[in-house]
PDB file of N, CA and C in Angstrom:
ATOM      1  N   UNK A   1     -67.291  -0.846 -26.696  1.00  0.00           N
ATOM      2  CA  UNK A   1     -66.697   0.407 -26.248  1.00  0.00           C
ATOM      3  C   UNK A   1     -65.256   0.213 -25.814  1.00  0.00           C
ATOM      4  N   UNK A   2     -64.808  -0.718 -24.998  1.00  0.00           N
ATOM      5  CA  UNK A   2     -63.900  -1.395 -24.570  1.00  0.00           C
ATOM      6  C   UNK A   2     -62.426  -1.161 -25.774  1.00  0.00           C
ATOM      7  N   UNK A   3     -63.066  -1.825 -27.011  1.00  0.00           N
ATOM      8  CA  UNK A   3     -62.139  -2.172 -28.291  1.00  0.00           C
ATOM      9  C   UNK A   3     -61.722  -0.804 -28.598  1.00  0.00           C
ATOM     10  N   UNK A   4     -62.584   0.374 -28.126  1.00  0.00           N
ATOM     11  CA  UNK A   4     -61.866   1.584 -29.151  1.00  0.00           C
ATOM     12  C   UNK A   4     -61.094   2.043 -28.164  1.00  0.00           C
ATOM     13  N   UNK A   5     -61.096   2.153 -26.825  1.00  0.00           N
ATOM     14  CA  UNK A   5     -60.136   2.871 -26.179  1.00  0.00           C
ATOM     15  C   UNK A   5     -58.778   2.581 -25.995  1.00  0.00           C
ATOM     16  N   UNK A   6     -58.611   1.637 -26.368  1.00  0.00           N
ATOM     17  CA  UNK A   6     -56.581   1.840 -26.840  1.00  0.00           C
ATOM     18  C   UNK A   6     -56.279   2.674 -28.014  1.00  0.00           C
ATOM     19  N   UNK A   7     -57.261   1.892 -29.456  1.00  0.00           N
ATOM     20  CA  UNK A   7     -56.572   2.841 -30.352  1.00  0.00           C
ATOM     21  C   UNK A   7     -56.865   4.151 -30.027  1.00  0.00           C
ATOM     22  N   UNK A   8     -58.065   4.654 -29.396  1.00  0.00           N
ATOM     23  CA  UNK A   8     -57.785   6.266 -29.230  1.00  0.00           C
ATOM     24  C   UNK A   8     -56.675   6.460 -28.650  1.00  0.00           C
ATOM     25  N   UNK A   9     -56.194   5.761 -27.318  1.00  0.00           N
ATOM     26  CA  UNK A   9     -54.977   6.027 -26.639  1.00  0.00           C
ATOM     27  C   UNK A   9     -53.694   6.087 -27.606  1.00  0.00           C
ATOM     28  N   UNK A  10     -53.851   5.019 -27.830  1.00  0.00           N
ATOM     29  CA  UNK A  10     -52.885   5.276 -29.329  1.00  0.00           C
ATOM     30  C   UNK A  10     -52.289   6.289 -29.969  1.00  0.00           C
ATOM     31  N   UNK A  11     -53.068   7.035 -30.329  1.00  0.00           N
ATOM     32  CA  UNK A  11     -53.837   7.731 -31.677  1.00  0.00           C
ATOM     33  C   UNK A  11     -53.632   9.266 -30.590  1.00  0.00           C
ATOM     34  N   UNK A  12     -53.592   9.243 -29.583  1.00  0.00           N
ATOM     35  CA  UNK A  12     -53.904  10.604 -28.844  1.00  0.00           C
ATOM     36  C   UNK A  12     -51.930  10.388 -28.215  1.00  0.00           C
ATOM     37  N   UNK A  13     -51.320   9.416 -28.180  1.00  0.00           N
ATOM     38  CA  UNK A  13     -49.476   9.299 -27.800  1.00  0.00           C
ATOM     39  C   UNK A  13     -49.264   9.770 -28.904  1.00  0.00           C
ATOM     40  N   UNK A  14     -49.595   8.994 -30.133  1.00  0.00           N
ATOM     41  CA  UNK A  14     -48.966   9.452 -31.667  1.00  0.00           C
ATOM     42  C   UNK A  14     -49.294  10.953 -32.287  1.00  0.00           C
ATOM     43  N   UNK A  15     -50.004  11.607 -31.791  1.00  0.00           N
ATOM     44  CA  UNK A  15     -50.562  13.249 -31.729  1.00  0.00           C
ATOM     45  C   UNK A  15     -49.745  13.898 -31.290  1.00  0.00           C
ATOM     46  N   UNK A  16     -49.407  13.289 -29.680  1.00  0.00           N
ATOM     47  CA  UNK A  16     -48.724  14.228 -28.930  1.00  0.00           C
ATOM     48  C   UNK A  16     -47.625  14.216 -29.476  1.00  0.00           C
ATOM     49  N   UNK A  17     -46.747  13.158 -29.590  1.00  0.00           N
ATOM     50  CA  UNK A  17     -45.237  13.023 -29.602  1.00  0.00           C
ATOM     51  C   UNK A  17     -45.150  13.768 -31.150  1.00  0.00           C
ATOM     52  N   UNK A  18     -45.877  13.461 -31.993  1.00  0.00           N
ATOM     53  CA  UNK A  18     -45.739  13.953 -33.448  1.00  0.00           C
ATOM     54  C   UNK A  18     -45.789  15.542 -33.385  1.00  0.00           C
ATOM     55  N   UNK A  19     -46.971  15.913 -32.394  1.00  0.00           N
ATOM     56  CA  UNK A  19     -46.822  17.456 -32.410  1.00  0.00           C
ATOM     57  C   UNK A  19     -45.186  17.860 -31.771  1.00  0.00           C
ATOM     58  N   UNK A  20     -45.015  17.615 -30.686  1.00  0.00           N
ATOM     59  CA  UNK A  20     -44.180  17.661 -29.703  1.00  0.00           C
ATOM     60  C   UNK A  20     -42.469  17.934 -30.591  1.00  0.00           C
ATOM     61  N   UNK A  21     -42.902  16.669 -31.447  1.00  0.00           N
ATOM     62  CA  UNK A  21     -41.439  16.567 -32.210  1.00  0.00           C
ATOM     63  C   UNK A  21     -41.079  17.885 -33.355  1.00  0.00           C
ATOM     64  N   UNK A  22     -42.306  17.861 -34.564  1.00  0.00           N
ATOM     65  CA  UNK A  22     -42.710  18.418 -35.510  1.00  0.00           C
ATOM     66  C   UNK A  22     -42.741  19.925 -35.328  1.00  0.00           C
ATOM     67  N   UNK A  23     -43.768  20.376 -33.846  1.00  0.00           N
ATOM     68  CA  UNK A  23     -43.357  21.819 -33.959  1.00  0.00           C
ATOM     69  C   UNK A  23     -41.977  22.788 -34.388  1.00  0.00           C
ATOM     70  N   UNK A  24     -41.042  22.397 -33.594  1.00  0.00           N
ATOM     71  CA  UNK A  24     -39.948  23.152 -33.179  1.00  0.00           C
ATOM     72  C   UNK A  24     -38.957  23.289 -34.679  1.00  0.00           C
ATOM     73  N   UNK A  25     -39.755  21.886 -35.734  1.00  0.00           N
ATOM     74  CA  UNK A  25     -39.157  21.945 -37.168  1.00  0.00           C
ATOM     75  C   UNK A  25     -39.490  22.818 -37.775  1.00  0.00           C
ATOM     76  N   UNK A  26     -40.980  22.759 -37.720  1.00  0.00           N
ATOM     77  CA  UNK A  26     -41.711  23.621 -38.760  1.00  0.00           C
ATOM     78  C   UNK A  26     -41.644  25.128 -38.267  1.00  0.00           C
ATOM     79  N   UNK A  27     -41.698  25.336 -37.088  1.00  0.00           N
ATOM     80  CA  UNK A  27     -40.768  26.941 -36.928  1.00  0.00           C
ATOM     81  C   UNK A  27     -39.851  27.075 -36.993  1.00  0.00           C
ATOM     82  N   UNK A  28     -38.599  26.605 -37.303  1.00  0.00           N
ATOM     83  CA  UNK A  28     -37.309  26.934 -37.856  1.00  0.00           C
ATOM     84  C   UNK A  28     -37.238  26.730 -39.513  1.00  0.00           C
ATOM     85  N   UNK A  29     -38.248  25.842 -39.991  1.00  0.00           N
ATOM     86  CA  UNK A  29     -38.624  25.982 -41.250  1.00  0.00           C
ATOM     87  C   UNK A  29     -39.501  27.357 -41.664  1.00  0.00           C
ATOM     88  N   UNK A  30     -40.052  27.446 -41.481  1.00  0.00           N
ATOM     89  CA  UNK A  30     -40.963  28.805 -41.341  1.00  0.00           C
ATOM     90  C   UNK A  30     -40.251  30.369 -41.157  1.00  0.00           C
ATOM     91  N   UNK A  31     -39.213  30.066 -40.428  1.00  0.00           N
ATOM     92  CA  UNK A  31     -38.449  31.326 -39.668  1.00  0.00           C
ATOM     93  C   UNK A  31     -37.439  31.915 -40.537  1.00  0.00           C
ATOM     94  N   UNK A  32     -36.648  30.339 -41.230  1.00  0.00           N
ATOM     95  CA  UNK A  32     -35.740  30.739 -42.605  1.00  0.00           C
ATOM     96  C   UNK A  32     -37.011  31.405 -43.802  1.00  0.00           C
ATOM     97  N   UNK A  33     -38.168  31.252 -44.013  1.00  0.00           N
ATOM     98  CA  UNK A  33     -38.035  31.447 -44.855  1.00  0.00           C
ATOM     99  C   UNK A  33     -39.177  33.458 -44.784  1.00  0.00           C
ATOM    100  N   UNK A  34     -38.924  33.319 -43.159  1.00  0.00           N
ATOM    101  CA  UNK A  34     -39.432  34.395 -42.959  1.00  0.00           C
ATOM    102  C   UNK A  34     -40.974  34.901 -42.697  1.00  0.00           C
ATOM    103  N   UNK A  35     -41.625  33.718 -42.323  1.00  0.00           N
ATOM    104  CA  UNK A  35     -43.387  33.611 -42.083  1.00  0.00           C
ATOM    105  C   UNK A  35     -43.439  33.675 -40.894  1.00  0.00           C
ATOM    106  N   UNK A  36     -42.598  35.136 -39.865  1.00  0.00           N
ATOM    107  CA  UNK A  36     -43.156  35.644 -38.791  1.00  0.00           C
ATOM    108  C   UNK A  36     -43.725  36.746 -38.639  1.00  0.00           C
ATOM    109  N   UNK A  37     -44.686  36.683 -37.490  1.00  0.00           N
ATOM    110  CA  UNK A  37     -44.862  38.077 -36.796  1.00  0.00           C
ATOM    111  C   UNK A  37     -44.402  38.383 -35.416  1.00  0.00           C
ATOM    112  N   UNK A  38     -44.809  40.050 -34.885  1.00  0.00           N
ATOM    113  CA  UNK A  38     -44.063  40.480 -33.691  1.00  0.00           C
ATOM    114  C   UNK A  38     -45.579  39.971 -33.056  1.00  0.00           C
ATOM    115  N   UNK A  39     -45.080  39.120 -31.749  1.00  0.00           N
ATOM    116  CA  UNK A  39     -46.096  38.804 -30.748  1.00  0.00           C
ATOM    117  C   UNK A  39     -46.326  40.389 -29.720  1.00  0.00           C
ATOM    118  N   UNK A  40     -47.495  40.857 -30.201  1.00  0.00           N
ATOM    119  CA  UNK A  40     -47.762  42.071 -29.169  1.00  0.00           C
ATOM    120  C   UNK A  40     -47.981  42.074 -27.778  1.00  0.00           C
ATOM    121  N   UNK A  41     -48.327  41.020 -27.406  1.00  0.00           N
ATOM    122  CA  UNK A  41     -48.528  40.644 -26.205  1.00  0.00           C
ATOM    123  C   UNK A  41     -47.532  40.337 -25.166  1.00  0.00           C
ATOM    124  N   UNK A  42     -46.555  40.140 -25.609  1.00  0.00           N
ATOM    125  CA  UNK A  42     -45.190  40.095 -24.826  1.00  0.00           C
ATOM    126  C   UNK A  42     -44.315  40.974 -24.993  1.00  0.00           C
ATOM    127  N   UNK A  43     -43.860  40.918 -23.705  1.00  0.00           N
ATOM    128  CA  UNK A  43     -42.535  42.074 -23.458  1.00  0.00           C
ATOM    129  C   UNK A  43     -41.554  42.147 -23.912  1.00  0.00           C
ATOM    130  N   UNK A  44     -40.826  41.045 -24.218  1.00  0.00           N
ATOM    131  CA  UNK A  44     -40.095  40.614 -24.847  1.00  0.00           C
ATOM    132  C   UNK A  44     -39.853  41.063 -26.316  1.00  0.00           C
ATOM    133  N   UNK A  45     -40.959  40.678 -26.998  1.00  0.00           N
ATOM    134  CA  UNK A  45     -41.116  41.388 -28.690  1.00  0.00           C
ATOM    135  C   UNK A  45     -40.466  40.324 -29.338  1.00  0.00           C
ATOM    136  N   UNK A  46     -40.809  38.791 -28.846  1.00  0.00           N
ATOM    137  CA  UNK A  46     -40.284  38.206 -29.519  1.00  0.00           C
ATOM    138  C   UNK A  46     -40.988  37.371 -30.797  1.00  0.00           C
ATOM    139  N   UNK A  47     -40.439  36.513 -31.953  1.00  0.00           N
ATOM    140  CA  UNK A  47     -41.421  36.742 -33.605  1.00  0.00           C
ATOM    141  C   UNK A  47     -41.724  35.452 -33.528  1.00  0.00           C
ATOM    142  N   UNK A  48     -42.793  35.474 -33.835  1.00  0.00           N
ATOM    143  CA  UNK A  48     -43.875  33.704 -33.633  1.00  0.00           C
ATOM    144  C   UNK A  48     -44.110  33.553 -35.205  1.00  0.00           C
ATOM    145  N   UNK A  49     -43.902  32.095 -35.468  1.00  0.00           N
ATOM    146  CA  UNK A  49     -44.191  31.547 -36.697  1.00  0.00           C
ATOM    147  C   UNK A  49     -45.781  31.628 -36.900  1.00  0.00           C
ATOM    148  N   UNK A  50     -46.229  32.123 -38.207  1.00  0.00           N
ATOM    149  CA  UNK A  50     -47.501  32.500 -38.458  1.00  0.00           C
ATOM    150  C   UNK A  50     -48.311  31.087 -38.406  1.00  0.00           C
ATOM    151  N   UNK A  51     -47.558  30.058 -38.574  1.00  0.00           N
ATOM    152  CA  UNK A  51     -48.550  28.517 -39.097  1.00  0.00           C
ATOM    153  C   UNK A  51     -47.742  27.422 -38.071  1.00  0.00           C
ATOM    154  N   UNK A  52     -47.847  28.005 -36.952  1.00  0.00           N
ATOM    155  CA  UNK A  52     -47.137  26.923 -36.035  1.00  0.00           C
ATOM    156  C   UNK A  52     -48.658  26.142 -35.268  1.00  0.00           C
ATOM    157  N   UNK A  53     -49.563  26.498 -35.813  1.00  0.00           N
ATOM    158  CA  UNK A  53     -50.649  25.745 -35.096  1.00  0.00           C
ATOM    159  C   UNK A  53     -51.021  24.099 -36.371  1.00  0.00           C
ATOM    160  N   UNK A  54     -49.925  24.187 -37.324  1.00  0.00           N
ATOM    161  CA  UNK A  54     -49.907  23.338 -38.069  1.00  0.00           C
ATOM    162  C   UNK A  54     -49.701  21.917 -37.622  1.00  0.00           C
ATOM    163  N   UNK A  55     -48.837  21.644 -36.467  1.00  0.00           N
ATOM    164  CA  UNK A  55     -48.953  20.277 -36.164  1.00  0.00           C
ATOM    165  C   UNK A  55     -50.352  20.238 -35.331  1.00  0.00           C
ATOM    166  N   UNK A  56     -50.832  20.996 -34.848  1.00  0.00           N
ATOM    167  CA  UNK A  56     -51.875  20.906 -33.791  1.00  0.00           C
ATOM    168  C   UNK A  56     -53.221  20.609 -34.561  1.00  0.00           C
ATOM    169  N   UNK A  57     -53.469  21.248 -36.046  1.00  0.00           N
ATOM    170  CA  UNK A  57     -54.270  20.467 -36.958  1.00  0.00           C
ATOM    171  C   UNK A  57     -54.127  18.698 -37.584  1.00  0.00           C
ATOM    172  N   UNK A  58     -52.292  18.879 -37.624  1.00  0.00           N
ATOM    173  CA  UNK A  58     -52.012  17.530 -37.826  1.00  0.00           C
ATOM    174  C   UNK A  58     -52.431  16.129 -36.646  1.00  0.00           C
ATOM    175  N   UNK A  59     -52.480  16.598 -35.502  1.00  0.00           N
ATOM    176  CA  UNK A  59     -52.953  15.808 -34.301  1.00  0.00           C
ATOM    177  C   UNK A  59     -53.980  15.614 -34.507  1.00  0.00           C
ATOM    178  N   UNK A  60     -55.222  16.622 -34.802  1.00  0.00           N
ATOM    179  CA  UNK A  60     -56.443  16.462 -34.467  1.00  0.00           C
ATOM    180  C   UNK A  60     -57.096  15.431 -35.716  1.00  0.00           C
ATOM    181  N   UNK A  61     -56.468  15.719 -37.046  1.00  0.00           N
ATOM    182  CA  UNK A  61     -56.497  14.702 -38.225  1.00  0.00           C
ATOM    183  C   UNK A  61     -56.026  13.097 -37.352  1.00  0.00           C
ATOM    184  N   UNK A  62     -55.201  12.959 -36.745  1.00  0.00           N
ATOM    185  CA  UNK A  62     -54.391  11.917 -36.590  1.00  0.00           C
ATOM    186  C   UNK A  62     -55.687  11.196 -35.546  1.00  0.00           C
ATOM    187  N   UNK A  63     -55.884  12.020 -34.583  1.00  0.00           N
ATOM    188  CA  UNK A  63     -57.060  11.248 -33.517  1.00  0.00           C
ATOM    189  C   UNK A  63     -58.822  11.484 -34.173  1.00  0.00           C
ATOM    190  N   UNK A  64     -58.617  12.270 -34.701  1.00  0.00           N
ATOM    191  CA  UNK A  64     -59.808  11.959 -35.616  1.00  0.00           C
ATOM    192  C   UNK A  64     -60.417  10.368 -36.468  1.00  0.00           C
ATOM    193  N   UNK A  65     -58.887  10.154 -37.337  1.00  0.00           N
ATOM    194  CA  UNK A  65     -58.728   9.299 -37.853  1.00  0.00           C
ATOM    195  C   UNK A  65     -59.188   7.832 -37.398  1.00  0.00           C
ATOM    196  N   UNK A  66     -58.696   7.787 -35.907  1.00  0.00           N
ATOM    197  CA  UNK A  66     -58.673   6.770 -35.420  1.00  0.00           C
ATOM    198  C   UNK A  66     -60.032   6.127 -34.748  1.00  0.00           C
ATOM    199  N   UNK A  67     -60.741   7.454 -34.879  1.00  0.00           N
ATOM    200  CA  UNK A  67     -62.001   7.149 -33.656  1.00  0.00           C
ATOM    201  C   UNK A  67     -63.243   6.512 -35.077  1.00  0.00           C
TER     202      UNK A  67
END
């Protein structure tokens, strides 16, 4: 049990930082090419990338992987 809990630790830094980094690309990638909507829920009315939960699948692949 011992042996797997680094690489999860690992594997759960390399998730974060990858999401962390990756988001803020892929919605300005996304934004040029126009794959928003109006967030209704805020006051603001400001436009959320439709597939920004894309690194957050990419994490869960990444710590998946490892376990």
């Amino acid at each position: 049990m011992e042996e797997l809990i680094i690489p999860a630790i690992i594997a759960i830094v390399v998730a974060f930082f990858s999401v962390y980094g990756l988001t803020p690309i892929i919605i300005r990638a996304l934004q040029k090419r126009n794959i928003t909507v109006v967030d209704a829920n805020k006051k603001e009315k400001r436009f959320y990338v439709l597939i920004a939960a894309l690194g957050t699948i990419f994490a869960a692949v990444s710590l998946f992987q490892s376990l």
